[in-house]
C-alpha atoms as a PDB file:
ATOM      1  CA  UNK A   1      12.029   5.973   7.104  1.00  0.00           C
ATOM      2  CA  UNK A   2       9.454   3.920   9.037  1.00  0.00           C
ATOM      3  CA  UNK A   3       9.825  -0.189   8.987  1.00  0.00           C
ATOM      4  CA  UNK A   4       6.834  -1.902   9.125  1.00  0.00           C
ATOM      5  CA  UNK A   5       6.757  -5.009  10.981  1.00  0.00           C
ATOM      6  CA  UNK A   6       5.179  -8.225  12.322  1.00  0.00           C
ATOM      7  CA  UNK A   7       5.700  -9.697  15.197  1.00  0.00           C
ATOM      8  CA  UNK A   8       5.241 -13.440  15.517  1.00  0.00           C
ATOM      9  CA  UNK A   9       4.865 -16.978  13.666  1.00  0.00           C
ATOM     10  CA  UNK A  10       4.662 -17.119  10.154  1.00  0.00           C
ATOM     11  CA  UNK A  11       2.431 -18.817   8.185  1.00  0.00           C
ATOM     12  CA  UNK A  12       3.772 -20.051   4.684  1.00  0.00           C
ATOM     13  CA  UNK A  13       1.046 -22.876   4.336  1.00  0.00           C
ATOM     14  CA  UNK A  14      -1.693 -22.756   3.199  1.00  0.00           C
ATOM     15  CA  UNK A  15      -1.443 -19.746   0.518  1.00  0.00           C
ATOM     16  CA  UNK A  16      -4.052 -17.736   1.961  1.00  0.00           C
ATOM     17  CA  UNK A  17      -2.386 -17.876   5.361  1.00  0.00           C
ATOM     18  CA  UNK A  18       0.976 -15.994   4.222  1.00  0.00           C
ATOM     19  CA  UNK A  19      -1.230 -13.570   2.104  1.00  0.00           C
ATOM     20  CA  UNK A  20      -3.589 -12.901   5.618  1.00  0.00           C
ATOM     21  CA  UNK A  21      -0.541 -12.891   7.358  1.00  0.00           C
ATOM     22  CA  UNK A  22       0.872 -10.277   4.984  1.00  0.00           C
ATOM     23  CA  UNK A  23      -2.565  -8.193   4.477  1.00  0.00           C
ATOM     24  CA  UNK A  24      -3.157  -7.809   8.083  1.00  0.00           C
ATOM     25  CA  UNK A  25      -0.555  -4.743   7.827  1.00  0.00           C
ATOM     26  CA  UNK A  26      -1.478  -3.029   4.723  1.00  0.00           C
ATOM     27  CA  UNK A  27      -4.415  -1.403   6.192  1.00  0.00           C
ATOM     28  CA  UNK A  28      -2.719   0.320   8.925  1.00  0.00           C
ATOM     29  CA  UNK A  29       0.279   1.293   6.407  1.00  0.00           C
ATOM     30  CA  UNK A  30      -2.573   3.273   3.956  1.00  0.00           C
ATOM     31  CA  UNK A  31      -3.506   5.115   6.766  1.00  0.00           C
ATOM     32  CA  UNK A  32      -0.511   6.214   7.744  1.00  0.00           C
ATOM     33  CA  UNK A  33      -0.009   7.374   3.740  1.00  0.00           C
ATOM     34  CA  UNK A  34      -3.151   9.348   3.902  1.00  0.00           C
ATOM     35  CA  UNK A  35      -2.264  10.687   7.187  1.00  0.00           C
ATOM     36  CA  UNK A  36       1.208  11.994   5.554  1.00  0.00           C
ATOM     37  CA  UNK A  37      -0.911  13.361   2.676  1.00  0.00           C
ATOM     38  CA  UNK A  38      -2.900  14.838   4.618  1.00  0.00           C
ATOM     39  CA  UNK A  39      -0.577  17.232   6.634  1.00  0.00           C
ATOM     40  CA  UNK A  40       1.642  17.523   3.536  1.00  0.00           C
ATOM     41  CA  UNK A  41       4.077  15.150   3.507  1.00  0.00           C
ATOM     42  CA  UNK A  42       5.078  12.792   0.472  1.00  0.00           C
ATOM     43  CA  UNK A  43       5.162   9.320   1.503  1.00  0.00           C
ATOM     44  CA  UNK A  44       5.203   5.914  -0.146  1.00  0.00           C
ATOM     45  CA  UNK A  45       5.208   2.336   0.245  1.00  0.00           C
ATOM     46  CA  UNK A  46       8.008   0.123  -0.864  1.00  0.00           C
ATOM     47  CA  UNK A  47       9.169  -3.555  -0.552  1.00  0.00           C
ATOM     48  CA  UNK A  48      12.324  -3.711  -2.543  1.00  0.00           C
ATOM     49  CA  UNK A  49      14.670  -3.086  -0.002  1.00  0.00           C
ATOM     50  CA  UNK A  50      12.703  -5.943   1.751  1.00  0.00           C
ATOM     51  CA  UNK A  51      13.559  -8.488  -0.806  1.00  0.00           C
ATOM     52  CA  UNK A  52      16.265 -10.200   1.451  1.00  0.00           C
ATOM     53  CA  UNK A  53      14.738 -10.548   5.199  1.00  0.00           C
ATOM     54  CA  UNK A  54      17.518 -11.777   6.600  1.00  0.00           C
ATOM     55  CA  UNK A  55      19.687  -8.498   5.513  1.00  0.00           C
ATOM     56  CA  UNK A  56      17.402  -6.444   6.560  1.00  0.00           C
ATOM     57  CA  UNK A  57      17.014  -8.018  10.326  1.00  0.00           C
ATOM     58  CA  UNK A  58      20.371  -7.610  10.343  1.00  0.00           C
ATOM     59  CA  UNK A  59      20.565  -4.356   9.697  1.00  0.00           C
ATOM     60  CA  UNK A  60      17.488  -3.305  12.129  1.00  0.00           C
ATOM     61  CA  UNK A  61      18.706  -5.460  14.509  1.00  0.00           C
ATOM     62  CA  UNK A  62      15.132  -7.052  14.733  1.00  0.00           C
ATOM     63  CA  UNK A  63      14.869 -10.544  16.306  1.00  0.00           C
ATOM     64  CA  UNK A  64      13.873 -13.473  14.411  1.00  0.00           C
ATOM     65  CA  UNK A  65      10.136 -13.013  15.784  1.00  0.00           C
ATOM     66  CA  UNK A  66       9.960 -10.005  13.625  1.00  0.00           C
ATOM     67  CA  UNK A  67       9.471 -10.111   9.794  1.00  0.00           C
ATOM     68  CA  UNK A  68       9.575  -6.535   7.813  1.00  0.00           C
ATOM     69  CA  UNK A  69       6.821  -6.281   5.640  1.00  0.00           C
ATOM     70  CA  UNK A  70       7.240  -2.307   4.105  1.00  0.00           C
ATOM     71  CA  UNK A  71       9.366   0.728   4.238  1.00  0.00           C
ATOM     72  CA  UNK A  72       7.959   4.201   4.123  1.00  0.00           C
ATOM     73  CA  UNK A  73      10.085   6.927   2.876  1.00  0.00           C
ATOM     74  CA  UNK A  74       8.586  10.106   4.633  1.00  0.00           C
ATOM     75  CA  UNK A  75       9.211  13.285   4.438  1.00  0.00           C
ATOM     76  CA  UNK A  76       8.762  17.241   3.146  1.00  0.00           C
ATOM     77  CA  UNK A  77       8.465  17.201  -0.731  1.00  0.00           C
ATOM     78  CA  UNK A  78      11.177  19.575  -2.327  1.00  0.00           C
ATOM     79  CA  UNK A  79       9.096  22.578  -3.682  1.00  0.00           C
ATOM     80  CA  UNK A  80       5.244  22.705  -4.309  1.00  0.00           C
ATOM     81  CA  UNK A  81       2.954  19.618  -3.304  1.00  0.00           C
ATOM     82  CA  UNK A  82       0.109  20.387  -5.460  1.00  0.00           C
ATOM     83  CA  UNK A  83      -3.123  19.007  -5.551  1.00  0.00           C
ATOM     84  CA  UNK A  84      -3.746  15.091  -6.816  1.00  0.00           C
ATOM     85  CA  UNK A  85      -5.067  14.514  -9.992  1.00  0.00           C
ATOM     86  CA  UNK A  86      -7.377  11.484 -10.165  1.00  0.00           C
ATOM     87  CA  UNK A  87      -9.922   9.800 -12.727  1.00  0.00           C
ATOM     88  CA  UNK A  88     -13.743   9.575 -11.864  1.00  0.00           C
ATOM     89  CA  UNK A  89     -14.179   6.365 -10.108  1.00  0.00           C
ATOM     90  CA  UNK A  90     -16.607   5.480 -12.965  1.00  0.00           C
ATOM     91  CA  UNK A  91     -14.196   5.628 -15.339  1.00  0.00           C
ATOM     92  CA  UNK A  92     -11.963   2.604 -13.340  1.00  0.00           C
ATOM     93  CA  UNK A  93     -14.390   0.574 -11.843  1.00  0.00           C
ATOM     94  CA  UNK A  94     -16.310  -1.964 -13.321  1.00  0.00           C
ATOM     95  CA  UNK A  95     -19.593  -3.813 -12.261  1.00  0.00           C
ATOM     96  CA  UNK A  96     -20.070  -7.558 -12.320  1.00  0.00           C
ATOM     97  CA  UNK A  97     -17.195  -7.914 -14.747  1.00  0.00           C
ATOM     98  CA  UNK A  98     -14.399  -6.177 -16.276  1.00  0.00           C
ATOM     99  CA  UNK A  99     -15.268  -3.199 -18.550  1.00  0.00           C
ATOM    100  CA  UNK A 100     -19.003  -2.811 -17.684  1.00  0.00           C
ATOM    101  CA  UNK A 101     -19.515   0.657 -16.829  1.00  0.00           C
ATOM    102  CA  UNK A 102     -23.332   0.587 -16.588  1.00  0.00           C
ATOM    103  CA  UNK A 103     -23.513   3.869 -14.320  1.00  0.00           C
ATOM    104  CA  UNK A 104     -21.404   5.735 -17.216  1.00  0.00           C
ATOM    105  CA  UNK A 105     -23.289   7.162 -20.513  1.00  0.00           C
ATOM    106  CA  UNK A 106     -22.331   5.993 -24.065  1.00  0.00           C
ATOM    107  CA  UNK A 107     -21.323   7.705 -26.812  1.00  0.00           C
ATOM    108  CA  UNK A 108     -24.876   7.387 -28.192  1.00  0.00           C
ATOM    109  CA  UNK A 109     -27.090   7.726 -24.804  1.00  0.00           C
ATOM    110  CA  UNK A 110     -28.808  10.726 -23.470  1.00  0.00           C
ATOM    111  CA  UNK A 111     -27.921  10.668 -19.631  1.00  0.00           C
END
């Protein structure tokens, strides 16, 4: 299990400061999930064991300073890992607005 954590003041106000303050971590926590993926271990982040700081301080023994932000599970998957399955980015991404596909042909279209 790896605890990932922030170290200093919070910052609940304005919204977009708790969210920065928040987002600054995810980044680093992806990479460490494709890292894991890519030597073949099955990883994932979670927050629900998160859901009560103070517990979880407590049970880390982290100071006050400190603030969890996401527990990854790590480890050897039991069996095969096989390969990941994934839809063509055109069929999830949309341009200018949600559900334009321009880059993807129609039912009726030639290319």
């Amino acid at each position: 299990m790896i605890v990932a954590c922030l170290r200093g003041p919070r910052a609940w106000f304005p919204a977009f400061a708790a969210a920065s303050y928040y987002g600054s971590i995810f980044p680093s926590v992806q990479n460490l999930l494709l890292a894991a993926r890519a030597v073949g271990l099955g990883a994932a982040l979670i927050t629900l064991p998160l859901w009560s700081t103070w517990h979880a301080r407590r049970i880390l023994g982290l100071p006050r300073s400190v603030t969890p932000c996401a527990v990854i599970p790590l480890g050897w998957p039991m069996g095969r890992y096989g390969p990941t399955t994934r839809r063509p980015v055109e069929d999830v991404v949309s341009i200018d607005r949600y559900g334009n596909r321009a880059w993807k042909a129609t039912a009726g279209s030639a290319g």
